[in-house]
PDB file of N, CA and C in Angstrom:
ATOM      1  N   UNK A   1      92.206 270.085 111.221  1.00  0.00           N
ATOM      2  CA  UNK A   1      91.752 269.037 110.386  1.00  0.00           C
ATOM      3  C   UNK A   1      90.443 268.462 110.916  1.00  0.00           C
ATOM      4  N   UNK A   2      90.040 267.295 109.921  1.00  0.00           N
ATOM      5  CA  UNK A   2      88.967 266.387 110.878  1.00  0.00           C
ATOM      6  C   UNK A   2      88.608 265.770 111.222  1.00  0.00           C
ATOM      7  N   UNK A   3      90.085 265.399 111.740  1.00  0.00           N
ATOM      8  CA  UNK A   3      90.317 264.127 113.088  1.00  0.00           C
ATOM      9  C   UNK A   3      90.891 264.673 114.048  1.00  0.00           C
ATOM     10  N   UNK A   4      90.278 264.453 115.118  1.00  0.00           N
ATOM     11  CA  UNK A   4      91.044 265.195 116.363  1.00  0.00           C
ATOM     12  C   UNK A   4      91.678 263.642 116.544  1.00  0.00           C
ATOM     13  N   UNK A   5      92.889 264.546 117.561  1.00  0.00           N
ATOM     14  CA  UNK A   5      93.840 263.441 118.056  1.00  0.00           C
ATOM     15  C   UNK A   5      92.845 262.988 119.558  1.00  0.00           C
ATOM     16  N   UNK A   6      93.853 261.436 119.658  1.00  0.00           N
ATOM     17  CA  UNK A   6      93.248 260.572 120.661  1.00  0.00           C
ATOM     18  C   UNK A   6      93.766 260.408 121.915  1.00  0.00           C
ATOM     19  N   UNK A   7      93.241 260.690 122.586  1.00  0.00           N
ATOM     20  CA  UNK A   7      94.240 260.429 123.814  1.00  0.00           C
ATOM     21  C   UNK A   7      94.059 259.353 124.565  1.00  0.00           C
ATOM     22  N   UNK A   8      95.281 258.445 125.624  1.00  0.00           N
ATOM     23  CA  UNK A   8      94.701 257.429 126.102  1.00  0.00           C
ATOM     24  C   UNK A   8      93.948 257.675 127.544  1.00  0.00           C
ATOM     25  N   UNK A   9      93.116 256.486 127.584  1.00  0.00           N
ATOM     26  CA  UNK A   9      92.603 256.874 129.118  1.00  0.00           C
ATOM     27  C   UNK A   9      93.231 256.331 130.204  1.00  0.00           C
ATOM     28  N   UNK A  10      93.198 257.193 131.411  1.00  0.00           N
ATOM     29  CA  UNK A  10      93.806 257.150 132.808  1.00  0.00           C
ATOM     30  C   UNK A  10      93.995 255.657 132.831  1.00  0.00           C
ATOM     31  N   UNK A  11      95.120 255.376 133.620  1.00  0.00           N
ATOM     32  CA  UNK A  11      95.247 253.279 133.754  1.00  0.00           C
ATOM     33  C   UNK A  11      94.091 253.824 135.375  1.00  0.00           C
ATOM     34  N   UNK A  12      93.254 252.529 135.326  1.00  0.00           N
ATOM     35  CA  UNK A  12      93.054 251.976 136.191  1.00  0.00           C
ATOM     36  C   UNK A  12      94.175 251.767 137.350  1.00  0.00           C
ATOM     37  N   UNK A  13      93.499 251.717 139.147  1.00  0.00           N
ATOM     38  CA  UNK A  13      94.424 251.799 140.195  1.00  0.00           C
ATOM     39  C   UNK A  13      94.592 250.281 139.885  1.00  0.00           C
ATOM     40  N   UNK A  14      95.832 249.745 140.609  1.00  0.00           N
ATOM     41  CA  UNK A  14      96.389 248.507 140.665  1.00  0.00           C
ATOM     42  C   UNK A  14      95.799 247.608 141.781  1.00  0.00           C
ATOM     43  N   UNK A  15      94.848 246.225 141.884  1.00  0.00           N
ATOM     44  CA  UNK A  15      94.499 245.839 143.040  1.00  0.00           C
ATOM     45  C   UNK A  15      95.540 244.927 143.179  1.00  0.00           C
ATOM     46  N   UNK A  16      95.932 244.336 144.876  1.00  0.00           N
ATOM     47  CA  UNK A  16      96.636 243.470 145.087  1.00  0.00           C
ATOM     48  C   UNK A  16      95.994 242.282 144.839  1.00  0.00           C
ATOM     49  N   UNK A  17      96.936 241.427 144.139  1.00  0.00           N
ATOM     50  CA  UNK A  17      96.922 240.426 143.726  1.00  0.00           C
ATOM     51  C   UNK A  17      96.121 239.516 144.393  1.00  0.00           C
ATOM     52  N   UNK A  18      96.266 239.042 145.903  1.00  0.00           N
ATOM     53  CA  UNK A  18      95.344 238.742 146.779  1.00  0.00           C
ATOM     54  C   UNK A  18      93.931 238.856 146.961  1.00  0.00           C
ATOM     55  N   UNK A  19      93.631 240.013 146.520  1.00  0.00           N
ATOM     56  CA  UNK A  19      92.138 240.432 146.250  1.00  0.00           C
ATOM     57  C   UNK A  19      91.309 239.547 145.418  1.00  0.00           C
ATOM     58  N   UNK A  20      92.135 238.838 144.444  1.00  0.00           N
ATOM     59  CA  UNK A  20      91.260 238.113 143.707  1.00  0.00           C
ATOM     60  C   UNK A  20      91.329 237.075 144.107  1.00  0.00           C
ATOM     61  N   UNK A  21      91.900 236.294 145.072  1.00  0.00           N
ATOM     62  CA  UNK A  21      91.369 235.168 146.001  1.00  0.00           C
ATOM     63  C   UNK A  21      90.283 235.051 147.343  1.00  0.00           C
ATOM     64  N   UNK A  22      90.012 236.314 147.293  1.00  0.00           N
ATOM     65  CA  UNK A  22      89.152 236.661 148.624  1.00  0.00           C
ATOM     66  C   UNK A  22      87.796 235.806 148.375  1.00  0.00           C
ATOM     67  N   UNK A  23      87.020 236.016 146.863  1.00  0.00           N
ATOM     68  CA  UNK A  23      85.494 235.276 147.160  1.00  0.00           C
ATOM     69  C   UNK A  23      85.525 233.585 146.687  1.00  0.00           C
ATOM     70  N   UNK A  24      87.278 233.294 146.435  1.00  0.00           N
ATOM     71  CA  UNK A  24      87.311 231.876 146.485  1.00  0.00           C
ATOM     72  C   UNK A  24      87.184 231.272 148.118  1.00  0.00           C
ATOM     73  N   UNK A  25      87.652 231.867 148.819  1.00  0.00           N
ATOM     74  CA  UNK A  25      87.897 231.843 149.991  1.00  0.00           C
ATOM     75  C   UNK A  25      86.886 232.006 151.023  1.00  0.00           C
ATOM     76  N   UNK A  26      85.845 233.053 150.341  1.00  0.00           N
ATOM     77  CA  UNK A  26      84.790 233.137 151.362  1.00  0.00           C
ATOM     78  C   UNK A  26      83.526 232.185 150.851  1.00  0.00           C
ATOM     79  N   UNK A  27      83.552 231.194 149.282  1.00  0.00           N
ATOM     80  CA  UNK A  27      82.639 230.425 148.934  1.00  0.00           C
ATOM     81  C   UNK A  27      83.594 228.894 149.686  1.00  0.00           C
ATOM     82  N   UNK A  28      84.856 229.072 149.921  1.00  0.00           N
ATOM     83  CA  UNK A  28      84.972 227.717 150.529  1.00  0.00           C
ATOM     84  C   UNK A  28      84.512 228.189 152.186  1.00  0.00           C
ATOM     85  N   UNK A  29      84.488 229.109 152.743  1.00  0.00           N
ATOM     86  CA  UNK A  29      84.398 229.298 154.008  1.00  0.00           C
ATOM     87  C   UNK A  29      82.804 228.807 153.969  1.00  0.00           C
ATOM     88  N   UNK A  30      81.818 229.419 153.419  1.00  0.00           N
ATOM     89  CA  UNK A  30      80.711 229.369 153.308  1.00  0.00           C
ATOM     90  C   UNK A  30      80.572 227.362 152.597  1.00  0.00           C
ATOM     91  N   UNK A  31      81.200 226.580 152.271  1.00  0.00           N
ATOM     92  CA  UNK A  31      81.050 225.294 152.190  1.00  0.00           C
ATOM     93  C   UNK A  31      80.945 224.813 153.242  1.00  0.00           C
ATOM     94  N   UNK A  32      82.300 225.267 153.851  1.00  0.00           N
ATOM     95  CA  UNK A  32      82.626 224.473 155.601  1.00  0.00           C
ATOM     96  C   UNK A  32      81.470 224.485 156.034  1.00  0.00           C
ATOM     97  N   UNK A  33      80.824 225.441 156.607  1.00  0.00           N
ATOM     98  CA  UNK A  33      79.972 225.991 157.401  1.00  0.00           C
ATOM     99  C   UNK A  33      78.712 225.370 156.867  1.00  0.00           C
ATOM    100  N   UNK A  34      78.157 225.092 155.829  1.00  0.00           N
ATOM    101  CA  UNK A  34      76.699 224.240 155.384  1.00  0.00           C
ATOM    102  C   UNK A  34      76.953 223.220 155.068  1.00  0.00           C
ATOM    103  N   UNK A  35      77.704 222.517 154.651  1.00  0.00           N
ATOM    104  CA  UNK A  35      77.923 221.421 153.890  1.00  0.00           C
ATOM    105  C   UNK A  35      78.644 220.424 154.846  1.00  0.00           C
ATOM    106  N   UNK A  36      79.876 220.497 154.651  1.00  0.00           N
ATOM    107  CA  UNK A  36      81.091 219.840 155.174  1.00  0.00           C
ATOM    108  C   UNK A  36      80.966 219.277 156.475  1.00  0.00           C
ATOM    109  N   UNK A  37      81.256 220.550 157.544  1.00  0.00           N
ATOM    110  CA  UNK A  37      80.630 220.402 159.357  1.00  0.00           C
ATOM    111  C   UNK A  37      79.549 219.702 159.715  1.00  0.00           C
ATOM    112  N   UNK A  38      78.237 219.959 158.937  1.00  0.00           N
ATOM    113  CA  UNK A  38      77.195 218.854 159.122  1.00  0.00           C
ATOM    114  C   UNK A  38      77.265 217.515 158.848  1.00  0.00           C
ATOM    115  N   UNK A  39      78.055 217.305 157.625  1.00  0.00           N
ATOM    116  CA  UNK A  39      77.963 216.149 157.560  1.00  0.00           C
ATOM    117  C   UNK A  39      79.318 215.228 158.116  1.00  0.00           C
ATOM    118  N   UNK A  40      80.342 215.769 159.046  1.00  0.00           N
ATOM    119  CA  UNK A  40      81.200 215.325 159.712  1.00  0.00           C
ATOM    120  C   UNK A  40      80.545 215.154 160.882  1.00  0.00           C
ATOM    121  N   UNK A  41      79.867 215.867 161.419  1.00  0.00           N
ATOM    122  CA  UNK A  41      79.128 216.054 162.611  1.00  0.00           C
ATOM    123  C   UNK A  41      78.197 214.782 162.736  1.00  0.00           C
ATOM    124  N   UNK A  42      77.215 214.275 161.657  1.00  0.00           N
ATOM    125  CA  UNK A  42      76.272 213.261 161.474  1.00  0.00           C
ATOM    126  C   UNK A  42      77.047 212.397 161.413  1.00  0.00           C
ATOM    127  N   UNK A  43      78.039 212.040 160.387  1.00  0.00           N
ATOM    128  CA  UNK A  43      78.995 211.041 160.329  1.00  0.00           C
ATOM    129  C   UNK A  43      79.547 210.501 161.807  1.00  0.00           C
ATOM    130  N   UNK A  44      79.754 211.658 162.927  1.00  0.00           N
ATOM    131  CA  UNK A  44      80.395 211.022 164.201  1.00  0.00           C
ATOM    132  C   UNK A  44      79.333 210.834 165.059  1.00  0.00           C
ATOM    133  N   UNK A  45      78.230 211.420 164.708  1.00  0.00           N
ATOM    134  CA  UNK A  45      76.976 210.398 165.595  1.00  0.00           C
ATOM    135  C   UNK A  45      76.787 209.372 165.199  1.00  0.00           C
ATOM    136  N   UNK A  46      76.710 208.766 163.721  1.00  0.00           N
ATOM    137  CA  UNK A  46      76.206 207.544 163.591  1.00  0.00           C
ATOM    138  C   UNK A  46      77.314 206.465 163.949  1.00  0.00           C
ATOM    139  N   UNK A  47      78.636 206.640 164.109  1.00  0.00           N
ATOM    140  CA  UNK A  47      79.557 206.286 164.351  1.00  0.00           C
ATOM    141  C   UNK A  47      79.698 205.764 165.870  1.00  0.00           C
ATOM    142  N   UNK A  48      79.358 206.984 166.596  1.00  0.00           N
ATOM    143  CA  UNK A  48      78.996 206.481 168.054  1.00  0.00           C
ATOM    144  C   UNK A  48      77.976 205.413 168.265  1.00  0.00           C
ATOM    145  N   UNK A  49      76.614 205.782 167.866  1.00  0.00           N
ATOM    146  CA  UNK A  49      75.947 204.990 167.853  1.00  0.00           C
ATOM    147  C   UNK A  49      75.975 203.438 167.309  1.00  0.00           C
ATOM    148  N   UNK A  50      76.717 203.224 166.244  1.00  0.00           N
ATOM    149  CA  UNK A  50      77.069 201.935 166.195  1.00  0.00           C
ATOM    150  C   UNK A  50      77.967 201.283 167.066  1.00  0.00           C
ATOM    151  N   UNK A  51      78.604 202.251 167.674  1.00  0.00           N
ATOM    152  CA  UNK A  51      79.994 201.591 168.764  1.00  0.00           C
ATOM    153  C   UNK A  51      79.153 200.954 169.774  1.00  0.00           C
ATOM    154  N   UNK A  52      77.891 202.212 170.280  1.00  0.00           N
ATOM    155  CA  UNK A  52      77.355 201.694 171.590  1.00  0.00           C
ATOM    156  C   UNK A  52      75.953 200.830 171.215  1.00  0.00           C
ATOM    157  N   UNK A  53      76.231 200.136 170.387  1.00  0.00           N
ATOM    158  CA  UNK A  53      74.889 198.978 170.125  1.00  0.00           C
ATOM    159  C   UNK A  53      75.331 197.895 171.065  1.00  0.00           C
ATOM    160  N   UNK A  54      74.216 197.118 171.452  1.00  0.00           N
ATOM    161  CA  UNK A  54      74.112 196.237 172.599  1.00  0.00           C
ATOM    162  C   UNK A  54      72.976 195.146 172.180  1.00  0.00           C
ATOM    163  N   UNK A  55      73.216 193.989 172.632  1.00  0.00           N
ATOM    164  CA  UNK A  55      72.080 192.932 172.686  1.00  0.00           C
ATOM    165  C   UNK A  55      70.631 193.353 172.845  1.00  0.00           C
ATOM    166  N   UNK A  56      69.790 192.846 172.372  1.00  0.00           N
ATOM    167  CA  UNK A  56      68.724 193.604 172.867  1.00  0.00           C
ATOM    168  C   UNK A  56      67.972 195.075 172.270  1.00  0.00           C
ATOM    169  N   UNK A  57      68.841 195.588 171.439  1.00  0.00           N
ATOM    170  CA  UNK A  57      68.296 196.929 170.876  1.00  0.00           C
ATOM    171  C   UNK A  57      67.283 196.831 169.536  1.00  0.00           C
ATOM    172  N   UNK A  58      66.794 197.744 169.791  1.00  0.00           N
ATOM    173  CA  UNK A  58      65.744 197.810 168.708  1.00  0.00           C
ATOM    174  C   UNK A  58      66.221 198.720 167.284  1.00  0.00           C
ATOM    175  N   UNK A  59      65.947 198.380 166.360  1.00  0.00           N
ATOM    176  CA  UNK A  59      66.890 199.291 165.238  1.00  0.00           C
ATOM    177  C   UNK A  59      66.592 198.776 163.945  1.00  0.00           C
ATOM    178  N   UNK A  60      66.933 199.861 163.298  1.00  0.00           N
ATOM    179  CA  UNK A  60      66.024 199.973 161.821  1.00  0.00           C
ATOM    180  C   UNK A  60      67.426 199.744 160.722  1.00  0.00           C
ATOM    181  N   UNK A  61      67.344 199.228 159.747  1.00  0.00           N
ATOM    182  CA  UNK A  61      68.597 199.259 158.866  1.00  0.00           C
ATOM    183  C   UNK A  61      68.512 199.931 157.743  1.00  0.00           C
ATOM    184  N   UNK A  62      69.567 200.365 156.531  1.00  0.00           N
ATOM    185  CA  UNK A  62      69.345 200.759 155.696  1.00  0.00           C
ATOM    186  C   UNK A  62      67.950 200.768 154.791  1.00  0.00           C
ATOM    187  N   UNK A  63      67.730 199.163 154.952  1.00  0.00           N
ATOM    188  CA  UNK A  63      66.952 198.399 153.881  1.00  0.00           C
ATOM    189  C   UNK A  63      65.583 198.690 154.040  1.00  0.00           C
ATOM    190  N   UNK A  64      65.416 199.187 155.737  1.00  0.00           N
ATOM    191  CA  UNK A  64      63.871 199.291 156.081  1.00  0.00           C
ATOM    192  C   UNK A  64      63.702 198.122 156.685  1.00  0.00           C
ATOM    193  N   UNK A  65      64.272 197.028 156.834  1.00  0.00           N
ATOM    194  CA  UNK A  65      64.019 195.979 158.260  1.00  0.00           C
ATOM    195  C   UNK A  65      63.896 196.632 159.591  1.00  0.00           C
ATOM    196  N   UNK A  66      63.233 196.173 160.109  1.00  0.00           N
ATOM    197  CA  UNK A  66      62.803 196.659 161.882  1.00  0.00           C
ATOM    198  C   UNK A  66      63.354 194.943 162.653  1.00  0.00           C
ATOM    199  N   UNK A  67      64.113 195.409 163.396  1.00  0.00           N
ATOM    200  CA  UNK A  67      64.741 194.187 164.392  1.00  0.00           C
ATOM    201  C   UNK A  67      64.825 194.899 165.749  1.00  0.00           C
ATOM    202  N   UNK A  68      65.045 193.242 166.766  1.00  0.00           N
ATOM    203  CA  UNK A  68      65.973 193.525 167.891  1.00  0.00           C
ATOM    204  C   UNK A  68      67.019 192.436 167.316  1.00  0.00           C
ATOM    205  N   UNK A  69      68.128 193.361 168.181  1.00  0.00           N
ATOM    206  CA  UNK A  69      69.520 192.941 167.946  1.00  0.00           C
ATOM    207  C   UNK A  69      69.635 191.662 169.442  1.00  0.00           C
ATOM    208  N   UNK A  70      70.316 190.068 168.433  1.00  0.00           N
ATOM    209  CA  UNK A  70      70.394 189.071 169.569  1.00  0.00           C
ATOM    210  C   UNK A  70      72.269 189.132 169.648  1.00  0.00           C
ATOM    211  N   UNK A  71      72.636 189.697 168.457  1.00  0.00           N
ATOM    212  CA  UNK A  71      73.915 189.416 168.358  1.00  0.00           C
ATOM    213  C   UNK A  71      74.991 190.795 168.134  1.00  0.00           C
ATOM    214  N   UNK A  72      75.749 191.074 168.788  1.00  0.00           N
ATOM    215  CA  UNK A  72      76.488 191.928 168.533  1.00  0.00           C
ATOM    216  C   UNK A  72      78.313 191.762 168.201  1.00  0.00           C
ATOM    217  N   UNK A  73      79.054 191.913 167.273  1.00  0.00           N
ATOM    218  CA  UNK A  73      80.152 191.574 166.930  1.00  0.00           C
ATOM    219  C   UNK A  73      81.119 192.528 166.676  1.00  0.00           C
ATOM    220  N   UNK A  74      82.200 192.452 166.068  1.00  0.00           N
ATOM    221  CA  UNK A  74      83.037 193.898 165.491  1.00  0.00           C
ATOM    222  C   UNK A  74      82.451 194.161 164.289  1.00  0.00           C
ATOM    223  N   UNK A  75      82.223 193.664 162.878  1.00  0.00           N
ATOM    224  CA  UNK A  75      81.586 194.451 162.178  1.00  0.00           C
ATOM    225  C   UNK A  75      80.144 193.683 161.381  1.00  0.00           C
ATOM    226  N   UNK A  76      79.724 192.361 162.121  1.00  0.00           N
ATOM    227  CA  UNK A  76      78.253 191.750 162.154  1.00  0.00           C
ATOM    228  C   UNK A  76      77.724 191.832 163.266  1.00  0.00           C
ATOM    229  N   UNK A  77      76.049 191.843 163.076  1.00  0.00           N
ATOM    230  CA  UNK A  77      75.064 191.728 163.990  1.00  0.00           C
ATOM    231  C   UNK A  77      74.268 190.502 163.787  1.00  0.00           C
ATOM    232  N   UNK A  78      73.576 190.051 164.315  1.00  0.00           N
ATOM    233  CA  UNK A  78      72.285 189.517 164.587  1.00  0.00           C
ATOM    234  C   UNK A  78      71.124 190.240 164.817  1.00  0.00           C
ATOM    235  N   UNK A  79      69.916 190.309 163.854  1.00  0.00           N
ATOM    236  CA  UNK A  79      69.054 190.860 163.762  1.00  0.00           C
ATOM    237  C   UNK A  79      67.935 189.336 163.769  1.00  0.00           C
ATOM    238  N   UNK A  80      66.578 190.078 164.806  1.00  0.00           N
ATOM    239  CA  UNK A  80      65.805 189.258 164.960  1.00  0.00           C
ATOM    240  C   UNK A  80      64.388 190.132 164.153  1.00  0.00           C
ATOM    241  N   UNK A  81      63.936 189.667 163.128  1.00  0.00           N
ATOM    242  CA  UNK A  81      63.229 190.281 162.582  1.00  0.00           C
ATOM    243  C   UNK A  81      61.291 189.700 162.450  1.00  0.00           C
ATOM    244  N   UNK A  82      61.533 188.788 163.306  1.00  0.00           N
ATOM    245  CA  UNK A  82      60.584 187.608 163.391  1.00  0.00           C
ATOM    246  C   UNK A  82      60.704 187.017 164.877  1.00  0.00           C
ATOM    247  N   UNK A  83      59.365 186.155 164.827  1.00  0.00           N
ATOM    248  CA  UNK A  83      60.118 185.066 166.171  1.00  0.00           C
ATOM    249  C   UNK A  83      60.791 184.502 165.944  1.00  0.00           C
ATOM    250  N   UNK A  84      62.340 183.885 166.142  1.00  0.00           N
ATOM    251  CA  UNK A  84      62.947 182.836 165.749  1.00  0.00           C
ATOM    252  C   UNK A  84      63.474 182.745 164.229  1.00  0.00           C
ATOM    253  N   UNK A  85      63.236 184.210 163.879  1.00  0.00           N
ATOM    254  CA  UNK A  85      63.979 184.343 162.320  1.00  0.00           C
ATOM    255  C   UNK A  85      64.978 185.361 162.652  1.00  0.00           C
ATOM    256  N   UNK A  86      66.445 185.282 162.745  1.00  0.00           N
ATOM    257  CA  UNK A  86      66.858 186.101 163.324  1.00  0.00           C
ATOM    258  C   UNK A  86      68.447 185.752 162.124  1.00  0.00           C
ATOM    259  N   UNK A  87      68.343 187.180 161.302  1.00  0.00           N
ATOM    260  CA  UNK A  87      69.503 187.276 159.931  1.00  0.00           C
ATOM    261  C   UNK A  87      70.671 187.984 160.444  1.00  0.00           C
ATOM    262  N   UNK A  88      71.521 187.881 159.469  1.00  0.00           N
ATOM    263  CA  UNK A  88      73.129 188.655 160.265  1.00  0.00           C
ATOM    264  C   UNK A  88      72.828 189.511 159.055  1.00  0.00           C
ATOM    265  N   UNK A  89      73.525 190.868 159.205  1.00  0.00           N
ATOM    266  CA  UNK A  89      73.895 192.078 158.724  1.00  0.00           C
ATOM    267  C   UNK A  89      74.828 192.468 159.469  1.00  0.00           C
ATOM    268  N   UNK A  90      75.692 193.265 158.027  1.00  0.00           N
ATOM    269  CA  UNK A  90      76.580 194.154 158.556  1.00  0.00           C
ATOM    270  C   UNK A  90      76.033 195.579 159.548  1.00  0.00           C
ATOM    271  N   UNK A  91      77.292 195.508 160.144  1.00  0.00           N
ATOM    272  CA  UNK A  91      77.071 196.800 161.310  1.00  0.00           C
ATOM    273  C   UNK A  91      76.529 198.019 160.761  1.00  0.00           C
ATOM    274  N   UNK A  92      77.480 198.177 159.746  1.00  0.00           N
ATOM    275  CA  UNK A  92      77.076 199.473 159.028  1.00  0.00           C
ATOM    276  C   UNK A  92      75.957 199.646 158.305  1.00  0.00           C
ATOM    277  N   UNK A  93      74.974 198.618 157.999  1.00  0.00           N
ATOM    278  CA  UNK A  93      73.632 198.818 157.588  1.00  0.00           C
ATOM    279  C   UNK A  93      72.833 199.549 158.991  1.00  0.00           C
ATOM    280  N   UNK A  94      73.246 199.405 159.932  1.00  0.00           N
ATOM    281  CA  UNK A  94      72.206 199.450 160.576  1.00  0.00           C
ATOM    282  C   UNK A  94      71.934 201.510 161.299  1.00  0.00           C
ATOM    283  N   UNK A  95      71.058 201.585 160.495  1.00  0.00           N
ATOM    284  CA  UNK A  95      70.887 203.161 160.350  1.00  0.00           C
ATOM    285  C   UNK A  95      70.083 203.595 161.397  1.00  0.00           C
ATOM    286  N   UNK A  96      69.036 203.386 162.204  1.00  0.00           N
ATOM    287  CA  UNK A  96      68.995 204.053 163.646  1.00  0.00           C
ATOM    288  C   UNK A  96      68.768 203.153 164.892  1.00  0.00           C
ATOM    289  N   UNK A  97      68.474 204.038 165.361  1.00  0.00           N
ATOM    290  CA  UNK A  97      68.550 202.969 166.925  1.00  0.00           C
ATOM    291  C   UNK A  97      66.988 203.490 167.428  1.00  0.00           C
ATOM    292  N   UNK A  98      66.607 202.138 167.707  1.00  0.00           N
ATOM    293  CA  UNK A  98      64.853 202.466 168.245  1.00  0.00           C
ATOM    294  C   UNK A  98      64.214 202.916 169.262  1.00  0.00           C
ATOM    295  N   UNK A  99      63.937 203.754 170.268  1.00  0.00           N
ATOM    296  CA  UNK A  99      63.391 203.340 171.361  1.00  0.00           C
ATOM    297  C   UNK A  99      62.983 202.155 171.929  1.00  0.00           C
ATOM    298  N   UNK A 100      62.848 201.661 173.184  1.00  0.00           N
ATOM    299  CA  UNK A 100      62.427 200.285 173.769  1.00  0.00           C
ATOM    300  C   UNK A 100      61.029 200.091 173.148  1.00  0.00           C
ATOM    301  N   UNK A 101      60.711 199.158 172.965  1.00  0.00           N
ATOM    302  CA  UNK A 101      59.128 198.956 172.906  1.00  0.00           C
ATOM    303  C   UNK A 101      58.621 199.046 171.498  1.00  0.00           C
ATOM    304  N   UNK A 102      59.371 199.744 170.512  1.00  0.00           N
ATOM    305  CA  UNK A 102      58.897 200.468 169.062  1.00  0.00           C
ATOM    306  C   UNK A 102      58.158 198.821 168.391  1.00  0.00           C
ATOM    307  N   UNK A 103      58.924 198.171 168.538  1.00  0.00           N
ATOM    308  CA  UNK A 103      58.620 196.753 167.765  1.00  0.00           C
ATOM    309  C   UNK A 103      56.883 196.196 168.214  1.00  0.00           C
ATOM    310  N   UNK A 104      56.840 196.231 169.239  1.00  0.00           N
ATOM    311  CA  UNK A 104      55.548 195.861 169.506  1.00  0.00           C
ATOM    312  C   UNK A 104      54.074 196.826 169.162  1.00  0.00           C
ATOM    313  N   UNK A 105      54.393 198.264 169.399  1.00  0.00           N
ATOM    314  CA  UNK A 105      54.184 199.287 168.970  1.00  0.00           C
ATOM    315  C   UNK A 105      53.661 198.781 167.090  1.00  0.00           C
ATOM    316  N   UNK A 106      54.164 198.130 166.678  1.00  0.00           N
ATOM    317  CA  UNK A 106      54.094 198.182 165.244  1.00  0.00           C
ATOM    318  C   UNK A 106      52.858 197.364 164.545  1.00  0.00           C
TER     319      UNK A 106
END
């Protein structure tokens, strides 16, 4: 006649099931590793660094104020940002720590 008959094609091999979790697994591995770790890592420096603030330090805050610190507390400071103008902020504004001297420097 003139239709040939159809035949089906070979099945495909079977992958384990597992296989299809592998590049979920290697895009979260690949998160850890750029993303995540760094910013746990930064997170426990700035953390330290606020623990070990002291009277006297020089330090910059979120806001872009430049102070020395007259006051240190559990979670307020004293910031001297002036002669004799000296504001409280929270601890956690205060985003780096200065070298000695930076203030005069300025």
């Amino acid at each position: 006649m003139l239709i040939t008959t159809a035949f089906a094609a070979p099945g495909a091999a079977a992958t384990p099931d597992y296989m299809s979790f592998v590049p979920l697994i290697v895009i979260f591995v690949l998160f850890w590793f750029m993303l995540i770790r760094p910013q746990m890592k930064q997170a426990k420096e700035q953390r330290n660094m606020l623990a070990a603030l002291q009277k006297g330090d020089e330090v910059t805050t979120t806001g872009g104020l430049v102070g020395k610190l007259t006051k240190v507390d559990e979670s307020f400071v004293g910031l001297e940002i002036a002669a004799g103008t000296v504001i409280t902020v929270q601890k956690n504004a205060i985003q780096t720590l200065l070298p000695k001297g930076t203030i005069k420097t300025l």
